[in-house]
C-alpha atoms as a PDB file:
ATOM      1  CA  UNK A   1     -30.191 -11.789  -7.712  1.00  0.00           C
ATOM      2  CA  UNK A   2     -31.386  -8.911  -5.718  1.00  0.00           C
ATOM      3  CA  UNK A   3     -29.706  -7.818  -2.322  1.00  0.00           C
ATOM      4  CA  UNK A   4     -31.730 -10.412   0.734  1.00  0.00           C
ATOM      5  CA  UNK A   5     -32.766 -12.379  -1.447  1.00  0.00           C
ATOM      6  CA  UNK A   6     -32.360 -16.095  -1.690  1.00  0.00           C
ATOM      7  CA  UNK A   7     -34.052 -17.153  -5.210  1.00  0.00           C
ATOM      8  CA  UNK A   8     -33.658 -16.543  -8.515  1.00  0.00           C
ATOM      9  CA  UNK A   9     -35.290 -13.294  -9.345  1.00  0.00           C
ATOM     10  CA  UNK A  10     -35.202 -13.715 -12.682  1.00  0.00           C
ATOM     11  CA  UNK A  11     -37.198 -17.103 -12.797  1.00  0.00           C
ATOM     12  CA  UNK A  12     -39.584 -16.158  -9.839  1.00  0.00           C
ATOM     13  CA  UNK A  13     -42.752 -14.544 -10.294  1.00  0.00           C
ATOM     14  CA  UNK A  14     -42.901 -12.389  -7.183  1.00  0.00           C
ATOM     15  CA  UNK A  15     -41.696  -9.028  -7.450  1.00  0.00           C
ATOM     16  CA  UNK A  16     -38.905  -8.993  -4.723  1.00  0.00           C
ATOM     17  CA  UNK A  17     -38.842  -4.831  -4.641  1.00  0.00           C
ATOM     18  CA  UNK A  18     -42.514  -5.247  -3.152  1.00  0.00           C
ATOM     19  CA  UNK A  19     -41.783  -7.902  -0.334  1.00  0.00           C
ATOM     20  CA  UNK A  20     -41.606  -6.876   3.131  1.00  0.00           C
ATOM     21  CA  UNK A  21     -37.963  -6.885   4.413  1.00  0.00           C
ATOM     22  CA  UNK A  22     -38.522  -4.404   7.217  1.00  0.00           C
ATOM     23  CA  UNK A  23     -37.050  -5.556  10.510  1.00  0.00           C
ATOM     24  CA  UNK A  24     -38.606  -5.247  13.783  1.00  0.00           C
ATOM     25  CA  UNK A  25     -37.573  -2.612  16.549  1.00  0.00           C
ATOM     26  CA  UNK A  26     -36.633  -3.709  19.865  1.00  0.00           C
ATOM     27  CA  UNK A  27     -39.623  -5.495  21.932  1.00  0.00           C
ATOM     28  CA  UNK A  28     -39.503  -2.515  24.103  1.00  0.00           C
ATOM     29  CA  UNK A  29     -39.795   0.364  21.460  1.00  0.00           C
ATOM     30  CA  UNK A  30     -43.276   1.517  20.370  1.00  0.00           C
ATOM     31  CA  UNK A  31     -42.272   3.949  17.228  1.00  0.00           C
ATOM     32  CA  UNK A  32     -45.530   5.640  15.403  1.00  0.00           C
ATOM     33  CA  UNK A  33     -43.562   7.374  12.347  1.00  0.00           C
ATOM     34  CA  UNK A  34     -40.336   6.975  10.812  1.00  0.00           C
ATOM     35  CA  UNK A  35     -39.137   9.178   8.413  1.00  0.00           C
ATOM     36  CA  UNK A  36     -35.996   9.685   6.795  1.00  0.00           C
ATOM     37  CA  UNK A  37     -33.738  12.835   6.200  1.00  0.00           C
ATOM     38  CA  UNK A  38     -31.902  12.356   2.358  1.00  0.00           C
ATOM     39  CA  UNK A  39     -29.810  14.009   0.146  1.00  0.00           C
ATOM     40  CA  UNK A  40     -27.591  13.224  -3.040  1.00  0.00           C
ATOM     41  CA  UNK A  41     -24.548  14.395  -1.629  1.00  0.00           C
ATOM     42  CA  UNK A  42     -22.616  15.274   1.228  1.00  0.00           C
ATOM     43  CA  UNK A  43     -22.678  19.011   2.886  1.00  0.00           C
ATOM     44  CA  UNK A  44     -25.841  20.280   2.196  1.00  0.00           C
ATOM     45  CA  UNK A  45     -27.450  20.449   5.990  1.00  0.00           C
ATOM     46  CA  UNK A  46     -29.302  17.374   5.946  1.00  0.00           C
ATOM     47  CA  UNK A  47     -28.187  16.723   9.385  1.00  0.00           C
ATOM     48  CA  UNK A  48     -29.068  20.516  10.729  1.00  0.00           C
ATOM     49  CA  UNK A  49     -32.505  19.733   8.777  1.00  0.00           C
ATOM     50  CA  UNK A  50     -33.037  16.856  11.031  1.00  0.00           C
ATOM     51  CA  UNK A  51     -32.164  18.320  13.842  1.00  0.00           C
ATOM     52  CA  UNK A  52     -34.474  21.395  13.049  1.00  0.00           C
ATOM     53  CA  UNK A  53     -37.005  18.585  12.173  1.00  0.00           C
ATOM     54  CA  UNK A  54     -36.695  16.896  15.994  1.00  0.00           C
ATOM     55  CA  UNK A  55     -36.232  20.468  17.419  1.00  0.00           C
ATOM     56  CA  UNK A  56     -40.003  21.474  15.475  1.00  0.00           C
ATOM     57  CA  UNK A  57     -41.962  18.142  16.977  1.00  0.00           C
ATOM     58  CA  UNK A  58     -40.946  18.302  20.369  1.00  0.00           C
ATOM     59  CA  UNK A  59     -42.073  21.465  20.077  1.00  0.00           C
ATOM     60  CA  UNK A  60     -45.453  20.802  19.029  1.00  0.00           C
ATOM     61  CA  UNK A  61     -45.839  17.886  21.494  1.00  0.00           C
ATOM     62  CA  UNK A  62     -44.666  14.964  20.143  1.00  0.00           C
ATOM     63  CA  UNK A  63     -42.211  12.435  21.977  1.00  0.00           C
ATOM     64  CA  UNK A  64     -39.432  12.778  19.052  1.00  0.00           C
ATOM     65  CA  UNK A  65     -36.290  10.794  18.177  1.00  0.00           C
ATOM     66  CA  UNK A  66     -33.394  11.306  16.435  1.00  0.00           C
ATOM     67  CA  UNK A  67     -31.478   8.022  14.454  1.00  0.00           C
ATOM     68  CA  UNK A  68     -27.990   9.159  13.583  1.00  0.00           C
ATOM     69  CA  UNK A  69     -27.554   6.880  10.517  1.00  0.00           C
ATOM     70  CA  UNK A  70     -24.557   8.870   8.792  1.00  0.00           C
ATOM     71  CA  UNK A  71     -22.140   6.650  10.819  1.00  0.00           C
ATOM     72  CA  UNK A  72     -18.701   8.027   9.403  1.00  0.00           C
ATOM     73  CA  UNK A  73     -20.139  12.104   9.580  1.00  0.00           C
ATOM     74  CA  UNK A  74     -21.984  11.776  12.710  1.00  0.00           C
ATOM     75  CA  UNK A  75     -22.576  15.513  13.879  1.00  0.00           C
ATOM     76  CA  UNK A  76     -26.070  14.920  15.626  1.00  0.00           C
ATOM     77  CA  UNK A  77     -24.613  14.862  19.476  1.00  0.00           C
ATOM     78  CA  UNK A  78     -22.677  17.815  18.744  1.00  0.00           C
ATOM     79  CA  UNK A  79     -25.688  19.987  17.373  1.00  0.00           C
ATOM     80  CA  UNK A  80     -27.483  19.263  20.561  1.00  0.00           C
ATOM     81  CA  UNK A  81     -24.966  19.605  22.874  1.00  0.00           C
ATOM     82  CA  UNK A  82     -24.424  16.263  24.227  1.00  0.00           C
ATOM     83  CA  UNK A  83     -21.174  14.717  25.529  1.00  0.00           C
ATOM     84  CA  UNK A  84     -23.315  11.911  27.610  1.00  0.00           C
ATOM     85  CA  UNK A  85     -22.721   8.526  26.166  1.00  0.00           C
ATOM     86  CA  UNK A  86     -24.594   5.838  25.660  1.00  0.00           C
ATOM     87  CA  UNK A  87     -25.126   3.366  28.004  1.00  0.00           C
ATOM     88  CA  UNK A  88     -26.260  -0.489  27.934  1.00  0.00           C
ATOM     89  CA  UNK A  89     -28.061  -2.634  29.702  1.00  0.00           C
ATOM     90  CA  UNK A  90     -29.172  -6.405  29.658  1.00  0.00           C
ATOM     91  CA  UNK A  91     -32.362  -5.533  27.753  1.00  0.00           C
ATOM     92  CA  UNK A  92     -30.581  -3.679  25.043  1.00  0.00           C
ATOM     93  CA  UNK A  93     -28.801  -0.115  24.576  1.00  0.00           C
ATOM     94  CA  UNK A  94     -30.562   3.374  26.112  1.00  0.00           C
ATOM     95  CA  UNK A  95     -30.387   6.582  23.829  1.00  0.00           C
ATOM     96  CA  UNK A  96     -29.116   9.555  25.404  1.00  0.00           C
ATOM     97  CA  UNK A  97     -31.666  12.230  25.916  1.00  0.00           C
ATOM     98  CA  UNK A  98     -31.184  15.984  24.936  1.00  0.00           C
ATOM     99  CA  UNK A  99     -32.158  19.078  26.974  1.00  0.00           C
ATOM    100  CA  UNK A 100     -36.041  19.087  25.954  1.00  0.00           C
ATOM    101  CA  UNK A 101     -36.159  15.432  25.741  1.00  0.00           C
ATOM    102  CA  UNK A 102     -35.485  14.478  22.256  1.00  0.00           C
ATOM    103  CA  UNK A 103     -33.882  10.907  22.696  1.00  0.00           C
ATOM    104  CA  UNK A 104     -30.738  10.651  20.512  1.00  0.00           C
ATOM    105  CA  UNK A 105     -28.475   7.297  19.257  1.00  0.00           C
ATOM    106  CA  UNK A 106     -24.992   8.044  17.124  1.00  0.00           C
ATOM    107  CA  UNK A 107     -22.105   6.419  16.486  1.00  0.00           C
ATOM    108  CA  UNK A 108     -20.578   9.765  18.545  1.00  0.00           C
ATOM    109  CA  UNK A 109     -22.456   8.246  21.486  1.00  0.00           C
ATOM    110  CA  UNK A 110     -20.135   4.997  21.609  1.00  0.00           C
ATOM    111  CA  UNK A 111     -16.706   6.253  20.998  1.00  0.00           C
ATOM    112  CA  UNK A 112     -14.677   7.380  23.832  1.00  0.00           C
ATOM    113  CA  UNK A 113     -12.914  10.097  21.492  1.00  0.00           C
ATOM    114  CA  UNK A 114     -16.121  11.892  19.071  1.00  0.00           C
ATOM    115  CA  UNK A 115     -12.989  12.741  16.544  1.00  0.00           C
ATOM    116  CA  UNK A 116     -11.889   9.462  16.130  1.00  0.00           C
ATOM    117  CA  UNK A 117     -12.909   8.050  12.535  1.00  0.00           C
ATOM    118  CA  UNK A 118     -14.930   5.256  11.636  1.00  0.00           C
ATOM    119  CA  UNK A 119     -12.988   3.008   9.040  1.00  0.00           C
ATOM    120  CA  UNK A 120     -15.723   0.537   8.073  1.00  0.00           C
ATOM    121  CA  UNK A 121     -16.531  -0.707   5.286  1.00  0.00           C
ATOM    122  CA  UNK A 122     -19.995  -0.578   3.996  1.00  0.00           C
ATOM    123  CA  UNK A 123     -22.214  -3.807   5.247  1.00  0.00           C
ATOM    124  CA  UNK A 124     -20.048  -2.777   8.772  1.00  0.00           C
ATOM    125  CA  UNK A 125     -21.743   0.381   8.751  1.00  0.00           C
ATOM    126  CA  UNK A 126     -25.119  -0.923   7.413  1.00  0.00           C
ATOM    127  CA  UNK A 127     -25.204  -3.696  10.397  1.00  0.00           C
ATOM    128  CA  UNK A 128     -24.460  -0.464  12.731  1.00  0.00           C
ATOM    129  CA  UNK A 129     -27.324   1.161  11.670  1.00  0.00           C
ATOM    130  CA  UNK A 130     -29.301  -1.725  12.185  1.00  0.00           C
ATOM    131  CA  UNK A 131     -28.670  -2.283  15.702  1.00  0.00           C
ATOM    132  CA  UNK A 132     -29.327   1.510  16.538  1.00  0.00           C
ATOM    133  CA  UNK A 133     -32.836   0.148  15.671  1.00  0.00           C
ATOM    134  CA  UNK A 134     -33.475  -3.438  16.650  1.00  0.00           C
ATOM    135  CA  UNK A 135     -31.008  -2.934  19.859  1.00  0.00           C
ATOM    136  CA  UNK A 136     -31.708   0.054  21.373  1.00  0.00           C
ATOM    137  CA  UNK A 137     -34.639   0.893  23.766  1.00  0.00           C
ATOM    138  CA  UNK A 138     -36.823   3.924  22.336  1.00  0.00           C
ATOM    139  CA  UNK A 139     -39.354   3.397  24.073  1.00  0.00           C
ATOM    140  CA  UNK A 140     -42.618   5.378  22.811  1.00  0.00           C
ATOM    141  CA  UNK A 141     -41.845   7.670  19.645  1.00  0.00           C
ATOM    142  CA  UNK A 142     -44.146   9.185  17.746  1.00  0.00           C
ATOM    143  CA  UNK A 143     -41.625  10.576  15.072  1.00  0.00           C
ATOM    144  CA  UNK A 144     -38.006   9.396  14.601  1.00  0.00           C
ATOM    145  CA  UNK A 145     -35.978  11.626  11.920  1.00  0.00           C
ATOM    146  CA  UNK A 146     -33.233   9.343  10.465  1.00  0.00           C
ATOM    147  CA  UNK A 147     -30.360  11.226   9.371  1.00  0.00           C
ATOM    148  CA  UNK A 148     -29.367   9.159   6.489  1.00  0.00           C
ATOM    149  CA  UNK A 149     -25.865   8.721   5.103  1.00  0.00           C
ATOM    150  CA  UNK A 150     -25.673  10.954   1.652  1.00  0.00           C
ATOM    151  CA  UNK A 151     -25.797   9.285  -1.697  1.00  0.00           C
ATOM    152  CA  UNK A 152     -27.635   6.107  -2.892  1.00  0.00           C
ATOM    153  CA  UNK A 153     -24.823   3.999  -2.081  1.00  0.00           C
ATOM    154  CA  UNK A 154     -25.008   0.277  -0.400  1.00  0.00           C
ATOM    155  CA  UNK A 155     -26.102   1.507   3.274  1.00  0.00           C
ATOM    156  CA  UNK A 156     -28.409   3.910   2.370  1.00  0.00           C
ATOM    157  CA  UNK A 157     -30.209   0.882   0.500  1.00  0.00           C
ATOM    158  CA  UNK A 158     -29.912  -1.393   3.547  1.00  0.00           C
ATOM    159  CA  UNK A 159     -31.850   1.254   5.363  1.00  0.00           C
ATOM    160  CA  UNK A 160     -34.369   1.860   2.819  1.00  0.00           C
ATOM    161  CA  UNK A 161     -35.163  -1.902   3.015  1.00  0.00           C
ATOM    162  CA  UNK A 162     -34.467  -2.736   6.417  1.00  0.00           C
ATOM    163  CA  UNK A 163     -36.727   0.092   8.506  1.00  0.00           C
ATOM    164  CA  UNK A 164     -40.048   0.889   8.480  1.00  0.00           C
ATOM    165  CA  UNK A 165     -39.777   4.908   6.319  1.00  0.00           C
ATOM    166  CA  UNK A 166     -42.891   6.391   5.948  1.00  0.00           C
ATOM    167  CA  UNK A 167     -41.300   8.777   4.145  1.00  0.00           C
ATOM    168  CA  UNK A 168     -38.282  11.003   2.983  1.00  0.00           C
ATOM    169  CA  UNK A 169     -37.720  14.354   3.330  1.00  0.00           C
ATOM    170  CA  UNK A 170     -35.065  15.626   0.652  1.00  0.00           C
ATOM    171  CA  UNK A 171     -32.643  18.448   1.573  1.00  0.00           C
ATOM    172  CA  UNK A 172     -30.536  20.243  -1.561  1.00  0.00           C
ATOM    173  CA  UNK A 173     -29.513  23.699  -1.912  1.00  0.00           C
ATOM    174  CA  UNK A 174     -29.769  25.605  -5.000  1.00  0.00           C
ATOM    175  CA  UNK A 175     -27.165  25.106  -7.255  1.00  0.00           C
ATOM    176  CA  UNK A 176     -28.186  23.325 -10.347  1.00  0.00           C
ATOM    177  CA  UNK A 177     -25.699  20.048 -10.219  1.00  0.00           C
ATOM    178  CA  UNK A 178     -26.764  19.733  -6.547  1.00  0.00           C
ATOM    179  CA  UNK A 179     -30.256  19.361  -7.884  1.00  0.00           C
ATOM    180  CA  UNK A 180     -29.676  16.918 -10.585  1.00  0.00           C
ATOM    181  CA  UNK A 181     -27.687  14.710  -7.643  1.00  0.00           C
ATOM    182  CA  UNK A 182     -30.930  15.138  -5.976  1.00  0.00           C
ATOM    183  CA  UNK A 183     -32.791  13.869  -8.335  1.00  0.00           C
ATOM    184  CA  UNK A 184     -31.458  10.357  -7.894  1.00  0.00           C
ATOM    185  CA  UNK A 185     -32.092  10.174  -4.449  1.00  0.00           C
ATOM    186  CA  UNK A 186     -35.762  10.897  -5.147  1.00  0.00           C
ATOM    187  CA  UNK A 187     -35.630   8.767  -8.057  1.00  0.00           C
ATOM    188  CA  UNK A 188     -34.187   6.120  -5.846  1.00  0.00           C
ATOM    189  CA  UNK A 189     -36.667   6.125  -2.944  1.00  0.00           C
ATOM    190  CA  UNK A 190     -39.444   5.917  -5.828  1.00  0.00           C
ATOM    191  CA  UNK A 191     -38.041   2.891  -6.618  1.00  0.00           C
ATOM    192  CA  UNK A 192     -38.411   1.251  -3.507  1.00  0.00           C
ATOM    193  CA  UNK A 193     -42.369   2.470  -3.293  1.00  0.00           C
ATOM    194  CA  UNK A 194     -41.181   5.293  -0.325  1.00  0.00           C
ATOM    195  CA  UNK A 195     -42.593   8.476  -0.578  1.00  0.00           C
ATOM    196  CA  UNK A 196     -41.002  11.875  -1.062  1.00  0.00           C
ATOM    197  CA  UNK A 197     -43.076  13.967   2.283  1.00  0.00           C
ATOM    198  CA  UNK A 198     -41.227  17.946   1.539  1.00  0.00           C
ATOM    199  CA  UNK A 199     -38.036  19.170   0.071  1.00  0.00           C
ATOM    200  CA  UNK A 200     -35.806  21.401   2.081  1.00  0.00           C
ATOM    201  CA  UNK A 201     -33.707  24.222  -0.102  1.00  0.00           C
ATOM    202  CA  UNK A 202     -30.598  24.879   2.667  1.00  0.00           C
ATOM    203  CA  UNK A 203     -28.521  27.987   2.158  1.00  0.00           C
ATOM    204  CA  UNK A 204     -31.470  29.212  -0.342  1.00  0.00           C
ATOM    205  CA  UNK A 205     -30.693  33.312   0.342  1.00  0.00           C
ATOM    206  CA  UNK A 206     -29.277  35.626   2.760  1.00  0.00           C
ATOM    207  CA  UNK A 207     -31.101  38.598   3.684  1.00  0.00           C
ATOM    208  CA  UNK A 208     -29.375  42.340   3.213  1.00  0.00           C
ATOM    209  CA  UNK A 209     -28.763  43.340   6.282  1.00  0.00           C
ATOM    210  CA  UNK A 210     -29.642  46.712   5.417  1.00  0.00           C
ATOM    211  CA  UNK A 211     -32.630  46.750   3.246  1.00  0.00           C
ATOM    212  CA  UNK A 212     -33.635  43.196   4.341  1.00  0.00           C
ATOM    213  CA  UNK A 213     -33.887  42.060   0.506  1.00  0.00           C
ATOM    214  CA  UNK A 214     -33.592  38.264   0.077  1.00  0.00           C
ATOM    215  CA  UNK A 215     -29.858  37.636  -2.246  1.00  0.00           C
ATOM    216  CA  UNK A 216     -29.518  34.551  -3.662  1.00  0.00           C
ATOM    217  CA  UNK A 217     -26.073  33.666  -3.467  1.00  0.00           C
ATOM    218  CA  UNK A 218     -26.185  30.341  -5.134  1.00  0.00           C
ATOM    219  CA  UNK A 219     -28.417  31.387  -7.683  1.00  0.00           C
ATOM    220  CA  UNK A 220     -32.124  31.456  -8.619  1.00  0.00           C
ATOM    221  CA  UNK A 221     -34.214  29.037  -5.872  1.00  0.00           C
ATOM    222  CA  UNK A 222     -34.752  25.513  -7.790  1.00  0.00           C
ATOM    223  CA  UNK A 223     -37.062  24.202  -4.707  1.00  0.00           C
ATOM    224  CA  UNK A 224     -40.273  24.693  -6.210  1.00  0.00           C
ATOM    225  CA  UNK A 225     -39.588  23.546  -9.701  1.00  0.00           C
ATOM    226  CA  UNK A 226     -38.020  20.232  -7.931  1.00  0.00           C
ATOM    227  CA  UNK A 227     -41.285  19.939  -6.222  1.00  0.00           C
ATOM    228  CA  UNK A 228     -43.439  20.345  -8.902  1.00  0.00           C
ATOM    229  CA  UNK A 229     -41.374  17.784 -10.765  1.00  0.00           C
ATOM    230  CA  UNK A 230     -41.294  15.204  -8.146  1.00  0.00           C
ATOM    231  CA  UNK A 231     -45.736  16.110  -6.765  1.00  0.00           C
ATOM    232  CA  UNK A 232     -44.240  17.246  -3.471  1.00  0.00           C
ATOM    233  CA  UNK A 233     -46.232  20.266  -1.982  1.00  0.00           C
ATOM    234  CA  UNK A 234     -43.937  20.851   1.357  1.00  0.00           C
ATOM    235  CA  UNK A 235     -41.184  22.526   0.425  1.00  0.00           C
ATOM    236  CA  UNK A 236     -39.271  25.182   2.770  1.00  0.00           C
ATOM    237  CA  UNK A 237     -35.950  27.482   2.327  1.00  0.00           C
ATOM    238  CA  UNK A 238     -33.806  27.963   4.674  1.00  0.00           C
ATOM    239  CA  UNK A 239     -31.614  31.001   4.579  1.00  0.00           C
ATOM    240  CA  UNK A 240     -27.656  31.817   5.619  1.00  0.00           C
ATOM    241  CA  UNK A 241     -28.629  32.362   9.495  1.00  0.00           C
ATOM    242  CA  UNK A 242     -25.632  33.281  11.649  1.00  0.00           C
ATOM    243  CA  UNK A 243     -28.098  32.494  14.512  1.00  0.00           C
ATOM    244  CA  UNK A 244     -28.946  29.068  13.665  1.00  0.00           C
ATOM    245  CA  UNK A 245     -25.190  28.237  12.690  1.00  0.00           C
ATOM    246  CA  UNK A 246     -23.939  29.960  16.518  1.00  0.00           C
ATOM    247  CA  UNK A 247     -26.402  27.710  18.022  1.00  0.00           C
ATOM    248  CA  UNK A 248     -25.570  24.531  15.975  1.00  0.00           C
ATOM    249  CA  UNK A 249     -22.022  24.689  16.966  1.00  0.00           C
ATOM    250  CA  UNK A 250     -22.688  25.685  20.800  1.00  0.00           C
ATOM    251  CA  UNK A 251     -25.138  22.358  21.571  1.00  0.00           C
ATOM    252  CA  UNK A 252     -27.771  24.918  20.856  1.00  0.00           C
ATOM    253  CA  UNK A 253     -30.040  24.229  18.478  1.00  0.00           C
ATOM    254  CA  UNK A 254     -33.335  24.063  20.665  1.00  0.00           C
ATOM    255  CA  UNK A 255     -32.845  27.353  21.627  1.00  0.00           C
ATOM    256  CA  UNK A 256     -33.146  28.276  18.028  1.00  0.00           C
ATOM    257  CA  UNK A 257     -36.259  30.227  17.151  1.00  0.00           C
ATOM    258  CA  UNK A 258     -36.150  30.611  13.608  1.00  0.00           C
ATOM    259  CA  UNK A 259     -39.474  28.823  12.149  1.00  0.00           C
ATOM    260  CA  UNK A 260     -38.451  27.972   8.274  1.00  0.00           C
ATOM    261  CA  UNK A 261     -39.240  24.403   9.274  1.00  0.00           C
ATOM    262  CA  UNK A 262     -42.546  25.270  10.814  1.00  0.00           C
ATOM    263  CA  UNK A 263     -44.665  25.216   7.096  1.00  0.00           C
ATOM    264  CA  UNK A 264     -42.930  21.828   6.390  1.00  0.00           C
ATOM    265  CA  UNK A 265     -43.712  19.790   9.792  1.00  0.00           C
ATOM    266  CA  UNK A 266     -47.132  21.311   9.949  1.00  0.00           C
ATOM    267  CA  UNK A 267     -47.459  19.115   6.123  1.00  0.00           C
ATOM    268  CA  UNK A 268     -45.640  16.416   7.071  1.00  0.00           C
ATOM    269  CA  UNK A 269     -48.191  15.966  10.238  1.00  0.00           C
END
């Protein structure tokens, strides 16, 4: 018997994986695009993508959001400098907004002390997520970037299921078993009828400081074979940046003029 579902799947003639399970926003949130920010595993910048994601459309004029979904890594607030939290009201709970305006929920945003851990089990964390999207007020959004939890665990399934993704954009770096991990994200999403929008290579090359020659530390670039695998035609690679990574940990990260994202978005749209 699948997962939200009350009958017998075996003995029922409607295909369960196609029925709508998506749950509404808040009454007060009018969200155009949702799209989701994956990887396989853990520590390959998939929350600095989404960031740099956010950080791109604001940029090009679009009232952006960010969905901190990785509830036990949540590093989101801390990327874009803010120490605000959260507050509530009787309607529901307000996202904190960051210096341009990019409006921004995580679990950082709730706790009194942002180093204190989240000990939850799974469906916890899943019903967290949740209410980030049925309890808080986004008001218009015309692209929210959910920073998903890594793997293809429990929660990242509840999400898959339970908001409205138009789409997933995959971040790996280029190390062959990172690649293969990758490969059942994207296999998973396909699953679940969600497209696959761009792959992100992270950490794909440092350039030479003196001869500006692109090294690849981790090894030949895998991005484009992964997208020609999978039919994705947005792919970027972003590089070892001392830049981006000095703004990332100072709150930074819309001051950060590096444009590997640019190619990407400009698809996505």
């Amino acid at each position: 018997m699948a997962e939200n579902c009350s009958h017998d799947c075996n003995s029922c003639k409607e295909d369960c994986a196609s029925r709508d399970m998506h749950v509404k926003p808040h009454e007060l949130s009018k969200i155009k695009k949702v799209i989701g920010v994956v990887s396989g595993k853990g520590g390959v910048g998939k929350s600095m993508t989404t960031a740099m994601l956010a950080v791109t459309a604001q940029r090009n004029g679009f009232k952006t959001a960010v969905l901190d979904a990785d509830i036990t890594g949540p590093s989101v607030p801390k990327m874009f400098g803010v120490e605000e939290k959260a507050m509530g009201t009787e309607m529901g709970i307000l996202p904190v907004s960051s210096k341009t305006g990019i409006r921004l929920m995580s679990m950082n945003l709730l706790l009194e002390d942002e180093t204190e851990p989240v000990i939850w089990r799974g469906p916890v964390i899943a019903g967290a997520v949740l209410q980030f999207w049925t309890d808080v007020i986004w008001d218009e959004v015309d692209y929210m970037f959910v920073d998903m939890p890594p793997g293809t665990g429990d929660v990242p399934l509840s999400i898959y299921q339970s908001l409205p993704l138009d789409g997933i954009v995959v971040v790996t770096t280029p190390q062959e078993l990172v690649s293969m991990i990758v490969k059942k994200a994207v296999t998973m999403a396909e699953k679940l009828h969600i497209p696959v929008l761009g792959i992100v290579e992270n950490m794909s090359y440092v350039l030479c400081p003196e001869c500006g020659k692109k090294i690849e530390i981790f090894g030949k670039s895998r991005v484009e074979q992964l997208a020609e695998e999978f039919k994705v035609r947005a792919v970027a690679r972003i590089p070892f940046d001392a830049a981006l990574t000095k703004c990332a940990d100072n709150g930074l990260i819309e001051l950060y003029e590096g444009d590997y994202i640019d190619p990407l978005f400009k698809a996505i749209e």
